[in-house]
N, C-alpha and C. Protein backbone atom coordinates (compact mmCIF):
# COMPACT_ATOMS: atom_id res chain seq x y z
N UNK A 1 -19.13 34.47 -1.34
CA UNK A 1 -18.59 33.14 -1.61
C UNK A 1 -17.16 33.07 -1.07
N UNK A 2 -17.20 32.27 -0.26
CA UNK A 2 -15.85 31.66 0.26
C UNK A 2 -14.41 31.16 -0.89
N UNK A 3 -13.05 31.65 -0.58
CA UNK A 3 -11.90 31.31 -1.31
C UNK A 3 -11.86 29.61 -1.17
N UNK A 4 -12.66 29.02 -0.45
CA UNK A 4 -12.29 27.74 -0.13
C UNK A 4 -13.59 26.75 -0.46
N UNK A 5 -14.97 27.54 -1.06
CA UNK A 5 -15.46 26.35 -1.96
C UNK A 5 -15.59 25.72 -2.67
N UNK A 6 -15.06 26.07 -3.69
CA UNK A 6 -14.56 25.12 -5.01
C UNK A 6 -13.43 24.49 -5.09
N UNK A 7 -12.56 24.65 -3.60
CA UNK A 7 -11.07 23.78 -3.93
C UNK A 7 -11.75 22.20 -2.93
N UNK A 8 -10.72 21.12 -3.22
CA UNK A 8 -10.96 20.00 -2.84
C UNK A 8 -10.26 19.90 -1.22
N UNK A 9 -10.99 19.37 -0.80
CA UNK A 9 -9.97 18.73 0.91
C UNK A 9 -9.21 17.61 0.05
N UNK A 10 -8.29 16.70 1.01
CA UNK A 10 -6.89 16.13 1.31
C UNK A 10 -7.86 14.41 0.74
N UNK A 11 -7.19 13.81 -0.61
CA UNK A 11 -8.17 12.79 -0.44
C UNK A 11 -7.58 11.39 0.27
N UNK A 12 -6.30 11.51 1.09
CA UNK A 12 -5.53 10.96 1.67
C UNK A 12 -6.26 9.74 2.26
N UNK A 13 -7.77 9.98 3.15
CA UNK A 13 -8.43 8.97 3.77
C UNK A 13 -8.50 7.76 2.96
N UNK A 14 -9.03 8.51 1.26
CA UNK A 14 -9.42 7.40 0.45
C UNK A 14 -8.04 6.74 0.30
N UNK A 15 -6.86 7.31 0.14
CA UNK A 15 -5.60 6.65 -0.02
C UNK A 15 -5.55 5.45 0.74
N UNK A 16 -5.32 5.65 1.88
CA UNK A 16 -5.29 5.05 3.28
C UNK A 16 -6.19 3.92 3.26
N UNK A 17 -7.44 4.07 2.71
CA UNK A 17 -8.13 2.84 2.81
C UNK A 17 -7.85 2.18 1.55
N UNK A 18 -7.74 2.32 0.66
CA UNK A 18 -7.24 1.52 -0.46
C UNK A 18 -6.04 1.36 -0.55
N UNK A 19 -5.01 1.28 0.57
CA UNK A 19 -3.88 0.60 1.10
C UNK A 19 -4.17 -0.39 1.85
N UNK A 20 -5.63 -0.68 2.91
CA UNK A 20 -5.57 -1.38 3.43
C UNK A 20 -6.06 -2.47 2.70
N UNK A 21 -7.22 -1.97 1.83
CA UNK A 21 -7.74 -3.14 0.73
C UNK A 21 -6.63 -4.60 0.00
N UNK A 22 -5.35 -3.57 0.03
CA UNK A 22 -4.48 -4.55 -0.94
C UNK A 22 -4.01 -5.38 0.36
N UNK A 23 -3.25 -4.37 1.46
CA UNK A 23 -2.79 -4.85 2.81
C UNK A 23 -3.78 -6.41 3.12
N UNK A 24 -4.78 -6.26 3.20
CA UNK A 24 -5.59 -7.34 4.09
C UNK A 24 -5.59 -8.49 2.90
N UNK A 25 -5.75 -7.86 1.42
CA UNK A 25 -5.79 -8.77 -0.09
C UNK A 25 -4.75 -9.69 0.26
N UNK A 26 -3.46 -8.80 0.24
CA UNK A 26 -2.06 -9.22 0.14
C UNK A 26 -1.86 -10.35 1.52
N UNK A 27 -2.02 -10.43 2.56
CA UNK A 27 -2.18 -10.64 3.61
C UNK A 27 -2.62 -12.31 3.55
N UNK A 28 -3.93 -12.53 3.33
CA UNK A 28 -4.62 -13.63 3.17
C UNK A 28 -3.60 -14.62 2.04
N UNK A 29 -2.95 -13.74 0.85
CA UNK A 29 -2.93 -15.05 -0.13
C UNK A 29 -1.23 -15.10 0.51
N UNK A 30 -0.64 -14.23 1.21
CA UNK A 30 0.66 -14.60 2.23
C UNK A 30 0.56 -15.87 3.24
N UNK A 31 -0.74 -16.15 3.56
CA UNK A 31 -1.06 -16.93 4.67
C UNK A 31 -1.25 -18.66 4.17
N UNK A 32 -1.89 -18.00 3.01
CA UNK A 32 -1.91 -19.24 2.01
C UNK A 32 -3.26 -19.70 1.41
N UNK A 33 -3.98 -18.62 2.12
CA UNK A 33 -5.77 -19.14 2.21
C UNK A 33 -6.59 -18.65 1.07
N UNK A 34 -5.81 -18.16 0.10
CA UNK A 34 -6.47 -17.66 -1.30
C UNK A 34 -6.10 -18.38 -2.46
N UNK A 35 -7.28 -19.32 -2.93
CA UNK A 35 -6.65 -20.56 -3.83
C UNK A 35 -6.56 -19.73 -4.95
N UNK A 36 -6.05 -20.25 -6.10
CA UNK A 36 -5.59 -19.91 -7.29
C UNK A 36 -6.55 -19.20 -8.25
N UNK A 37 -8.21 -19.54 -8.39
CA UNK A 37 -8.95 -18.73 -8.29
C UNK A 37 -9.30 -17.29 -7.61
N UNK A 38 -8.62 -17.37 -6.64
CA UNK A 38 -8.94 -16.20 -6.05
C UNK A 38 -7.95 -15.15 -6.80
N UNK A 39 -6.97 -15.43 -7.69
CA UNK A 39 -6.03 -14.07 -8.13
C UNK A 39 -6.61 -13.26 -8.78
N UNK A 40 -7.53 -13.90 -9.20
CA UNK A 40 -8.09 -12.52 -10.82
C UNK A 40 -8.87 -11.07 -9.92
N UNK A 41 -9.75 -12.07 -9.14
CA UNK A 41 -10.93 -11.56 -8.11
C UNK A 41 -9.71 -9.91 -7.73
N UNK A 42 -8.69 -10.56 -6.45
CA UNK A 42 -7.54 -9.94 -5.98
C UNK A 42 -7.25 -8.94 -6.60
N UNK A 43 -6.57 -8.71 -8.37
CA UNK A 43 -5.97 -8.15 -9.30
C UNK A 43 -7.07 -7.31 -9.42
N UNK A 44 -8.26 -7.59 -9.28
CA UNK A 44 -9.70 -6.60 -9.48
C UNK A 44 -9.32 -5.35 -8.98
N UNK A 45 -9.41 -5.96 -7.42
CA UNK A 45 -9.87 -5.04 -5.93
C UNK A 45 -8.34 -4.46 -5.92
N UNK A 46 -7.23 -4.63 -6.57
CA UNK A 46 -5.76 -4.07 -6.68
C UNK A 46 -6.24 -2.60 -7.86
N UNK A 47 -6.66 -3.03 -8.97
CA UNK A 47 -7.10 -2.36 -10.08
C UNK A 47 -7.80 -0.61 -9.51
N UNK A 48 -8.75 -0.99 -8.43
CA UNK A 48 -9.67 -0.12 -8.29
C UNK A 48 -8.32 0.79 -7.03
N UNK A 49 -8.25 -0.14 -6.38
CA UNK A 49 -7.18 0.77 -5.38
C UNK A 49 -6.04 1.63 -6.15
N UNK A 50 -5.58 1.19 -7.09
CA UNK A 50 -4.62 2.17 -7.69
C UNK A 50 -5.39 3.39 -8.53
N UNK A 51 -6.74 3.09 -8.41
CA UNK A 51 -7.64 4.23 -9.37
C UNK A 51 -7.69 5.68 -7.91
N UNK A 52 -7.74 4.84 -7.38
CA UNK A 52 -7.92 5.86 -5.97
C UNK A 52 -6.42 6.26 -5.51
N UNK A 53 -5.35 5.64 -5.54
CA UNK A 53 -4.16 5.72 -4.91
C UNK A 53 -3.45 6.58 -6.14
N UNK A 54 -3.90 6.63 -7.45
CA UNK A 54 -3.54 7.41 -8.10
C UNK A 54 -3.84 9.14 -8.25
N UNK A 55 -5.51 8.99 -7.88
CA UNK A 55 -5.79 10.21 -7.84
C UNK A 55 -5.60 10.86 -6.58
N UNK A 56 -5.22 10.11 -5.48
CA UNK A 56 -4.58 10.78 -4.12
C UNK A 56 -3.46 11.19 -4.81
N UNK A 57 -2.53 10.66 -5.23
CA UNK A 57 -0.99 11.00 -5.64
C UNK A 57 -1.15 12.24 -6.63
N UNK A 58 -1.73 12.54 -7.18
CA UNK A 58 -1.84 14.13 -8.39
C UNK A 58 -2.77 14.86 -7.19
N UNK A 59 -3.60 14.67 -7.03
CA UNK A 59 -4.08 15.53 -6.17
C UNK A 59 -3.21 16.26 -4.82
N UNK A 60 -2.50 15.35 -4.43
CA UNK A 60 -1.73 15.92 -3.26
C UNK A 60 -0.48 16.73 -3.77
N UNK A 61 -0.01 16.02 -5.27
CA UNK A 61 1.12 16.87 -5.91
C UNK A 61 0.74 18.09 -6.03
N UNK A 62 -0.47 18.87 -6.60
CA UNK A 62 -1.18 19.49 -6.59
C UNK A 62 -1.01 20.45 -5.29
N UNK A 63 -1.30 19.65 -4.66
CA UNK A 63 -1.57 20.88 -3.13
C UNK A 63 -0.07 20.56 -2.47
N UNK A 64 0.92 20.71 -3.44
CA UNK A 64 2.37 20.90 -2.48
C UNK A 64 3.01 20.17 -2.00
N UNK A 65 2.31 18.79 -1.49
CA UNK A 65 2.67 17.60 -0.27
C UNK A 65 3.38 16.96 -1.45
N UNK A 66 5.18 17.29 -1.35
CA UNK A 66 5.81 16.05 -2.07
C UNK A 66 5.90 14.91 -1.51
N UNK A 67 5.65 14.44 -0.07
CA UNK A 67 6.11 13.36 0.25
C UNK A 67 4.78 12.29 0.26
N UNK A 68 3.83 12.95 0.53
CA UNK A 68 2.43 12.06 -0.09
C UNK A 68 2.35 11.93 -1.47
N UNK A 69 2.02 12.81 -1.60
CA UNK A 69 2.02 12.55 -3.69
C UNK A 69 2.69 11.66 -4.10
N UNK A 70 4.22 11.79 -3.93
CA UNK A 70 5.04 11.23 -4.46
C UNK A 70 4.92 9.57 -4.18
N UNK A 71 4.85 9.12 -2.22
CA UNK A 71 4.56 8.03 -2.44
C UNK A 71 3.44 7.32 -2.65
N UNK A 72 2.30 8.21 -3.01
CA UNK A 72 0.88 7.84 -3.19
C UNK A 72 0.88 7.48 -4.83
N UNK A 73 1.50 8.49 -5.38
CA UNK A 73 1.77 7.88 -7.29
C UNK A 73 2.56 6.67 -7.28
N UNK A 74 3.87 6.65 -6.34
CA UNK A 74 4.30 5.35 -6.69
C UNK A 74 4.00 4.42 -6.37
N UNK A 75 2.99 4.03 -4.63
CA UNK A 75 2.07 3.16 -4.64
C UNK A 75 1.05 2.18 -5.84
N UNK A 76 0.22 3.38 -6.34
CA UNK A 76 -0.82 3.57 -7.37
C UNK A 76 -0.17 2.53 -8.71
N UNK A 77 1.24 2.90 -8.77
CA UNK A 77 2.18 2.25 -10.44
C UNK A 77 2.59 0.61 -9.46
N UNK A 78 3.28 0.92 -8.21
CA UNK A 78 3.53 -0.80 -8.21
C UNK A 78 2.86 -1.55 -7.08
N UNK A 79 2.27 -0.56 -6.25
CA UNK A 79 1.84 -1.47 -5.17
C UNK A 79 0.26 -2.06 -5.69
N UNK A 80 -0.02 -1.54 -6.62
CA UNK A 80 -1.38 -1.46 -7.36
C UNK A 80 -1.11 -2.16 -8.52
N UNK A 81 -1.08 -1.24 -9.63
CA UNK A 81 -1.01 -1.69 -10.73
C UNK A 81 -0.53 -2.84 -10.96
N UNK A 82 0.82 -2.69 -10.80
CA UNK A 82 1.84 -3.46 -11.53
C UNK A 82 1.36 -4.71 -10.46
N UNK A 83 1.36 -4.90 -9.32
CA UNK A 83 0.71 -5.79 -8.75
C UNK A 83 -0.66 -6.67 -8.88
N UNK A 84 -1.26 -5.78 -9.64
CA UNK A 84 -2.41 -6.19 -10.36
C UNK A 84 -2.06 -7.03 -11.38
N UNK A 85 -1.45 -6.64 -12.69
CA UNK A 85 -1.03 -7.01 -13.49
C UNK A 85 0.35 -8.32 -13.28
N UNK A 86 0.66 -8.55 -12.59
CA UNK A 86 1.86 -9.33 -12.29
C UNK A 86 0.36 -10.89 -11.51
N UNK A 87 -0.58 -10.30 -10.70
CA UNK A 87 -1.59 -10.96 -10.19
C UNK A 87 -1.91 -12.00 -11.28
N UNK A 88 -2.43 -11.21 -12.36
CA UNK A 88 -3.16 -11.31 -13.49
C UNK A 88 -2.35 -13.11 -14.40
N UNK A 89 -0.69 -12.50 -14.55
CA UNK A 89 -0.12 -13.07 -15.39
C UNK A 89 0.28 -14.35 -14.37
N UNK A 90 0.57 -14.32 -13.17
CA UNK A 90 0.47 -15.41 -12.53
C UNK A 90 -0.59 -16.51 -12.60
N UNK A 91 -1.61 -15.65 -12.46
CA UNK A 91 -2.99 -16.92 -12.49
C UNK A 91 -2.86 -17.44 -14.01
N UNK A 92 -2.61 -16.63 -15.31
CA UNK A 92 -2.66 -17.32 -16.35
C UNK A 92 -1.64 -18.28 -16.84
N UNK A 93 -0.61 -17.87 -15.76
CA UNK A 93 0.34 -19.34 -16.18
C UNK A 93 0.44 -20.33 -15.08
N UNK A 94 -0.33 -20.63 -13.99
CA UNK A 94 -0.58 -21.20 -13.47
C UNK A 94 -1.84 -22.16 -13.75
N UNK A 95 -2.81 -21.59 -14.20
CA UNK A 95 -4.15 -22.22 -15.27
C UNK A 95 -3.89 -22.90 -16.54
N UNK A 96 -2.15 -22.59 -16.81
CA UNK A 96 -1.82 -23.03 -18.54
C UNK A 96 -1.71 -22.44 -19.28
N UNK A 97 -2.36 -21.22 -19.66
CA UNK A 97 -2.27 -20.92 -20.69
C UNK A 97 -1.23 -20.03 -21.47
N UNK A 98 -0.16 -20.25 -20.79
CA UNK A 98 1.01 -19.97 -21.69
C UNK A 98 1.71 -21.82 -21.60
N UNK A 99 1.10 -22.40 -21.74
CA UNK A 99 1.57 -23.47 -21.60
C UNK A 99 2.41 -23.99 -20.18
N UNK A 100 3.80 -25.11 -20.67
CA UNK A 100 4.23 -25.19 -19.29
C UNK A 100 5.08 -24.77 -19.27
N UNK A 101 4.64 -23.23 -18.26
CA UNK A 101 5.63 -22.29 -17.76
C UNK A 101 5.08 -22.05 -16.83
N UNK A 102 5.47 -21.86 -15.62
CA UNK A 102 5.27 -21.30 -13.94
C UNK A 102 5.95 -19.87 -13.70
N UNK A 103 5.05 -19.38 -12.83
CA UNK A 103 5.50 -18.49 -12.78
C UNK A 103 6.96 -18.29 -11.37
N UNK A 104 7.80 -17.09 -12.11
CA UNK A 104 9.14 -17.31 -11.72
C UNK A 104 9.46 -15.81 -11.02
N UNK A 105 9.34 -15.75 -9.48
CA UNK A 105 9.60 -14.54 -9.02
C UNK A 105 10.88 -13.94 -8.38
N UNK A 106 11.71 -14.07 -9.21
CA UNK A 106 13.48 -13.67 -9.03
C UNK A 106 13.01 -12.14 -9.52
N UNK A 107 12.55 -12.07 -10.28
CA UNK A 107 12.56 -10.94 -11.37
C UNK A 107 11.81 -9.69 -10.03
N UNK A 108 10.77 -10.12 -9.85
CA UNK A 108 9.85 -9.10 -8.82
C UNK A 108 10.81 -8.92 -7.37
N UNK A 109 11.11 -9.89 -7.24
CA UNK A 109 12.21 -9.50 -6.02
C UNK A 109 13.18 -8.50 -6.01
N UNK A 110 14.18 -8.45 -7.37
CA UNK A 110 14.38 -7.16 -7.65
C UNK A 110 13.94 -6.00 -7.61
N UNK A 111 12.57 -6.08 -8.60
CA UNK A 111 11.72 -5.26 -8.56
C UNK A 111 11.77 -4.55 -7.25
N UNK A 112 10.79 -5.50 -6.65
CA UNK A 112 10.36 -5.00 -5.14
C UNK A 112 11.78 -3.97 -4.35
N UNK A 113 12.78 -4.89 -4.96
CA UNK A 113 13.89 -4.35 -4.09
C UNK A 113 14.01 -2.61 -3.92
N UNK A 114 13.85 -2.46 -5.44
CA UNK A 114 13.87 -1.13 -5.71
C UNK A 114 12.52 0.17 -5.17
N UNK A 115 11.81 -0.68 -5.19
CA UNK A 115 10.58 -0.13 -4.17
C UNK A 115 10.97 -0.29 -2.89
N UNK A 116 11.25 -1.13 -1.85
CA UNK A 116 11.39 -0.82 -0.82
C UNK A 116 13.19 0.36 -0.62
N UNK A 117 14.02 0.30 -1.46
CA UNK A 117 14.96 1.34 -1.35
C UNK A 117 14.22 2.31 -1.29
N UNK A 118 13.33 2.73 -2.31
CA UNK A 118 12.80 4.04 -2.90
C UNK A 118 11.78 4.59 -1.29
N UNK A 119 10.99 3.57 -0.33
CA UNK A 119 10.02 3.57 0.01
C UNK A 119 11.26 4.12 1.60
N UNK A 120 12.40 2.98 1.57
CA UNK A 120 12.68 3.44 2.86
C UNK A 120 13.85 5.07 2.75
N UNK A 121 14.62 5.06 1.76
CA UNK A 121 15.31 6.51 1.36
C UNK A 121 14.12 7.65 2.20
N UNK A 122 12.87 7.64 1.19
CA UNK A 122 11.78 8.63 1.81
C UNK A 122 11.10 8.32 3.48
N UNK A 123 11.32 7.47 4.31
CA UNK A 123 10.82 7.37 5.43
C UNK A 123 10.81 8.60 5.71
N UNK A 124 12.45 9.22 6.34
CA UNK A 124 12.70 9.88 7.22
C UNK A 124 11.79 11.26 6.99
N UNK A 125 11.16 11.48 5.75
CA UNK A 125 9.96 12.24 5.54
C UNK A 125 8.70 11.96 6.47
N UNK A 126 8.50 10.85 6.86
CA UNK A 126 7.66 10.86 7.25
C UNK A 126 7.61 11.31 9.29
N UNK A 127 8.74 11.27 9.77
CA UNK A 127 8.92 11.62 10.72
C UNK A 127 8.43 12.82 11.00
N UNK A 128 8.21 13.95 10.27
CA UNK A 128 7.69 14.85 10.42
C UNK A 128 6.22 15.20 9.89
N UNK A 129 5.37 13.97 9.59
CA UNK A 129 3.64 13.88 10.01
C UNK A 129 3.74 13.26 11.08
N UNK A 130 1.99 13.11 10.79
CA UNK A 130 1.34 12.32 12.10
C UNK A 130 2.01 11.04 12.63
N UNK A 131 2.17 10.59 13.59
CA UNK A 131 3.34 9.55 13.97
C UNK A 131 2.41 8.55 13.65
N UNK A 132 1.37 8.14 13.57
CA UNK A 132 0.35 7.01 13.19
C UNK A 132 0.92 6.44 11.61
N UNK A 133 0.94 7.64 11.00
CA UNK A 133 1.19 7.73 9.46
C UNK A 133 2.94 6.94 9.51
N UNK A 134 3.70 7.81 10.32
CA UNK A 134 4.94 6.71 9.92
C UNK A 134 4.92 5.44 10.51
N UNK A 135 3.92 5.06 11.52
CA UNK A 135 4.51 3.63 11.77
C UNK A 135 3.81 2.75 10.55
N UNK A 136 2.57 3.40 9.56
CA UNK A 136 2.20 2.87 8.89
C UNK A 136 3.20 2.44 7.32
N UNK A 137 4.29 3.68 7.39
CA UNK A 137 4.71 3.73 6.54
C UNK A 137 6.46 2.68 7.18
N UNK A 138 6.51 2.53 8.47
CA UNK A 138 7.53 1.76 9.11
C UNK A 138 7.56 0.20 8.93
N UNK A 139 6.35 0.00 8.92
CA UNK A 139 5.62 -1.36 8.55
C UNK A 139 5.95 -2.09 7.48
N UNK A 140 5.17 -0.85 6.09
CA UNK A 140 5.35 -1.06 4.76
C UNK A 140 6.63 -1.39 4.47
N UNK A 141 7.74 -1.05 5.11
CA UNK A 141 9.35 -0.72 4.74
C UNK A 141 9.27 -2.17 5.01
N UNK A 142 9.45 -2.72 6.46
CA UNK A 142 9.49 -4.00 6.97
C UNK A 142 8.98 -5.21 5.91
N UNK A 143 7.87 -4.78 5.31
CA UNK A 143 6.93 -5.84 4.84
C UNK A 143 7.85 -5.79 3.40
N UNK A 144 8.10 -4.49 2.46
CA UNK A 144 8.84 -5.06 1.90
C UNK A 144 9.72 -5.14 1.24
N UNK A 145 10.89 -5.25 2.66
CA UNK A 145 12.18 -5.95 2.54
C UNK A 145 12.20 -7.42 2.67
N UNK A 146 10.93 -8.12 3.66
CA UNK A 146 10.98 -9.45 4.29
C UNK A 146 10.36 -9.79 2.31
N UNK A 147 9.48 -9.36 1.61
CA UNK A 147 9.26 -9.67 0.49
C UNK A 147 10.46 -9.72 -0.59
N UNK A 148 11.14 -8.92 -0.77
CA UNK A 148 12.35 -9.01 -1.55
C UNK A 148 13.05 -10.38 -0.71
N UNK A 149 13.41 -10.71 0.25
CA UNK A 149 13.77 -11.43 0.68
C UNK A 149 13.24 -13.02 0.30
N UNK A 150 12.27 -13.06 0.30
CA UNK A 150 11.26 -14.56 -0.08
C UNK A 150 11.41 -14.21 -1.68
N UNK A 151 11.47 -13.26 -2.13
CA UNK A 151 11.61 -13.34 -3.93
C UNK A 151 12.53 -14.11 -4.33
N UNK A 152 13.86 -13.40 -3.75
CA UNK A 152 15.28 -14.09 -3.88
C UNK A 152 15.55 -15.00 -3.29
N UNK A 153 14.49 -15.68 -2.72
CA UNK A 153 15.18 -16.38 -2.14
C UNK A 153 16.17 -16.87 -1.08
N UNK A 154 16.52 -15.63 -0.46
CA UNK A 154 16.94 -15.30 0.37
C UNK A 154 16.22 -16.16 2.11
N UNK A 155 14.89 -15.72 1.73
CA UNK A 155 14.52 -16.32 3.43
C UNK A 155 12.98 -17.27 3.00
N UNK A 156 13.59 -17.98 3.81
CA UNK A 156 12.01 -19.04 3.25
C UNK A 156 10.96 -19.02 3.52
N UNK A 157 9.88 -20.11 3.19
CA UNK A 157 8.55 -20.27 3.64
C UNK A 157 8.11 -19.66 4.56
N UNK A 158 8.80 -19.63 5.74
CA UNK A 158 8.23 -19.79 7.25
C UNK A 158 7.78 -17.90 7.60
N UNK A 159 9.05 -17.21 6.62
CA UNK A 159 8.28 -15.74 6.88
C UNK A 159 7.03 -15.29 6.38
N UNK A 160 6.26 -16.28 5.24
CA UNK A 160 5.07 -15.58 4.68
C UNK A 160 4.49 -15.17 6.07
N UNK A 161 4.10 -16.12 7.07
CA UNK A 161 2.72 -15.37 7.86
C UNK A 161 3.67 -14.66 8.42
N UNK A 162 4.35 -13.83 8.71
CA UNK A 162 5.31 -12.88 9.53
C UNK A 162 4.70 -11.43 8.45
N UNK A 163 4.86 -11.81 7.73
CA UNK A 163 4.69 -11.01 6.22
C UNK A 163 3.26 -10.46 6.33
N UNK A 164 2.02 -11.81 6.40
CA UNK A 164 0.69 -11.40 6.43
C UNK A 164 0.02 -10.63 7.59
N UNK A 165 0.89 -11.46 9.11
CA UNK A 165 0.26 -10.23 9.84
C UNK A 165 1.01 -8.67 9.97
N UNK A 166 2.12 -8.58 9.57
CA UNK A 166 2.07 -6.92 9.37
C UNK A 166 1.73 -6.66 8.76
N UNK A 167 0.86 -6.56 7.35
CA UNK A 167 0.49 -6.49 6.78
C UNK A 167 -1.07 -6.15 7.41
N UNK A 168 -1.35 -7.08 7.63
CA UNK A 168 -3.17 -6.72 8.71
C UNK A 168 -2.65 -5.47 9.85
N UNK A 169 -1.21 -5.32 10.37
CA UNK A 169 -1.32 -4.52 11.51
C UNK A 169 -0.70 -3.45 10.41
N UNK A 170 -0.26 -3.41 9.11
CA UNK A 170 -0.83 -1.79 8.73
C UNK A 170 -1.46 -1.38 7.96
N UNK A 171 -2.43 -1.98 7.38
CA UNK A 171 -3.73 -1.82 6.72
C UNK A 171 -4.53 -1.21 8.08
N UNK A 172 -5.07 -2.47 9.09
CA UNK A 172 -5.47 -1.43 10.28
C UNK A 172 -4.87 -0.26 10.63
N UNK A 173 -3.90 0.03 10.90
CA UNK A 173 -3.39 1.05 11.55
C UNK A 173 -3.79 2.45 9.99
N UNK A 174 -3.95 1.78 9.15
CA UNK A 174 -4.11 3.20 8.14
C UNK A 174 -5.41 3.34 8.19
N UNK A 175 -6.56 2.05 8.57
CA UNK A 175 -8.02 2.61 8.43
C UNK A 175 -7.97 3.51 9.36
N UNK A 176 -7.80 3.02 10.44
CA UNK A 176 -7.74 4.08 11.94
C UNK A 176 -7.47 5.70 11.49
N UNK A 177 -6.39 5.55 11.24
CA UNK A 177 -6.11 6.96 10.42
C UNK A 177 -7.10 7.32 9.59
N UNK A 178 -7.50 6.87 8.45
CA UNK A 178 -8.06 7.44 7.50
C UNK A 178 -9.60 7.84 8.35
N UNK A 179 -9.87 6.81 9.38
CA UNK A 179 -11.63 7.54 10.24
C UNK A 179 -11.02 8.35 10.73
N UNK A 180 -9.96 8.23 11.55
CA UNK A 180 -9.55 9.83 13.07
C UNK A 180 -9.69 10.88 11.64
N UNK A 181 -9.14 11.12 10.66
CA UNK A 181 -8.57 12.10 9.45
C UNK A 181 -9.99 12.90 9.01
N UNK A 182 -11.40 11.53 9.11
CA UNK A 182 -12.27 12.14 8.33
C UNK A 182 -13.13 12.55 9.68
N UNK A 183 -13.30 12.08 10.51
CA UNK A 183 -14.29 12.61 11.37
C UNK A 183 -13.30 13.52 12.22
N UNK A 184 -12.53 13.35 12.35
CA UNK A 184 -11.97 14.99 12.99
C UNK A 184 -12.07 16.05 11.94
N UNK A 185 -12.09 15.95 10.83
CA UNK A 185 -12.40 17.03 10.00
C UNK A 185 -13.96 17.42 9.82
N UNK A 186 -14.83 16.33 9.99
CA UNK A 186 -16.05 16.68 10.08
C UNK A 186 -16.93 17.39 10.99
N UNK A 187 -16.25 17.24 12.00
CA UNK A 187 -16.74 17.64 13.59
C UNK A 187 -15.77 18.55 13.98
N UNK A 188 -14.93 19.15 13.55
CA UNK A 188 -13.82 20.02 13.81
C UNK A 188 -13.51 20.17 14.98
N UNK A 189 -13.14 18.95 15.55
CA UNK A 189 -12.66 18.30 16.75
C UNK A 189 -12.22 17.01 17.17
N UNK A 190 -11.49 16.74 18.01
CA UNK A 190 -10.62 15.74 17.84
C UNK A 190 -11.73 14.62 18.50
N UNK A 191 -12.34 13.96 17.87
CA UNK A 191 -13.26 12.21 17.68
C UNK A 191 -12.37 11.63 17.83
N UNK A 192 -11.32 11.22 17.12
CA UNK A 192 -10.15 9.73 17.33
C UNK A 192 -8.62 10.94 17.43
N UNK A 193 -8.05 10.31 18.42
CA UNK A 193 -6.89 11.05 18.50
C UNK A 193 -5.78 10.69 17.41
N UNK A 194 -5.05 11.66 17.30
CA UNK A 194 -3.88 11.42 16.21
C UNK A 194 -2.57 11.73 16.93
N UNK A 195 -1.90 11.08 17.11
CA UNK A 195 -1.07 11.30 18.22
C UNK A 195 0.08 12.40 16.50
N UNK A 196 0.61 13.47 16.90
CA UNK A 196 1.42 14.58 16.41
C UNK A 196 2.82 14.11 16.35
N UNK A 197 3.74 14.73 15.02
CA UNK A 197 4.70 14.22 14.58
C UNK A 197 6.23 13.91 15.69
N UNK A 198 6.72 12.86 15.33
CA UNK A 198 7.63 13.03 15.81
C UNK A 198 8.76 13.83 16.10
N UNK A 199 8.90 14.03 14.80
CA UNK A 199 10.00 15.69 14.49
C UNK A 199 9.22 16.85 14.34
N UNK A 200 9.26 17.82 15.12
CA UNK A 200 8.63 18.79 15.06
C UNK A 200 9.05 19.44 14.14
């Protein structure tokens, strides 16, 4: 018996695709094309991605990788969860039922703020993976600062679709990854190329 059958491979792919899930989610109701019904649905398919984006994040803590883990758990708490849940409370005060109160996003802009500090501080980690992986993670930075920005108020209307298609160009760019990741590991050969880190 092999030292290496009972341990787990890297569940990073699943990460990767349940980034793009929210990416393409997030994307559409940026554009404007997801009516008010559609939030709960959204907050669902957010729910399940942080079930997966969570167990990438312990699992990779696990096998050493602080800079995945770390931003794969904090994904899982706000790009997920708390996004879920923030989903959730929007649609219910938009439907009424906290009466008449709207929902008021000064507060998440902050929020966010502190996620994209946290998200871009750790970039320069990523310079030293797969270069696919940081432009995915170059993106995320972009997408959201331009979001803290529309929270506060800061920049108007006109950036949502600026917002939604990077958003589609890094959700794609992480499926890509997450197939090159699994079928080069399956075939123990390079199927989709991964172009190698920038910083050696």
């Amino acid at each position: 018996m092999s030292n290496n059958e009972h341990t787990f491979v890297s569940p990073g792919p699943a990460g990767l695709g349940a980034l793009a899930v929210a990416c393409f989610g997030f994307a559409a109701v940026f554009l404007g094309i997801v009516p008010v019904g559609g939030l709960p649905i959204l907050a669902a398919w957010l729910i399940g991605g942080g079930i997966v984006q969570y167990t990438v994040g312990v699992m990779e803590l696990k096998d050493h990788n602080m800079t995945g883990g770390n931003v794969f758990l904090f994904f899982s708490a706000f790009f997920m969860f708390g996004a879920a849940l923030s989903t959730i409370v929007k649609f219910l005060m938009l439907v009424g039922v906290f009466g008449d109160v709207s929902p008021h996003v000064l507060v998440e802009g902050y929020c966010w703020l502190a996620g994209a500090l946290f998200l871009t501080v750790v970039t320069p980690a990523y310079l030293k993976g797969p270069a696919l992986l940081c432009v995915v993670v170059l993106l995320v930075d972009v997408i959201l600062w331009l979001i803290v920005g529309l929270d506060l108020g800061i920049l108007g209307a006109s950036y949502r679709p600026i917002v939604a298609y990077l958003l589609f160009a890094a959700g794609a760019v992480a499926l890509y990854l997450a197939g090159a990741i699994v079928n080069n590991h399956v075939y123990a050969k390079t199927v989709l190329p991964i172009p190698g880190p920038i910083i050696k």
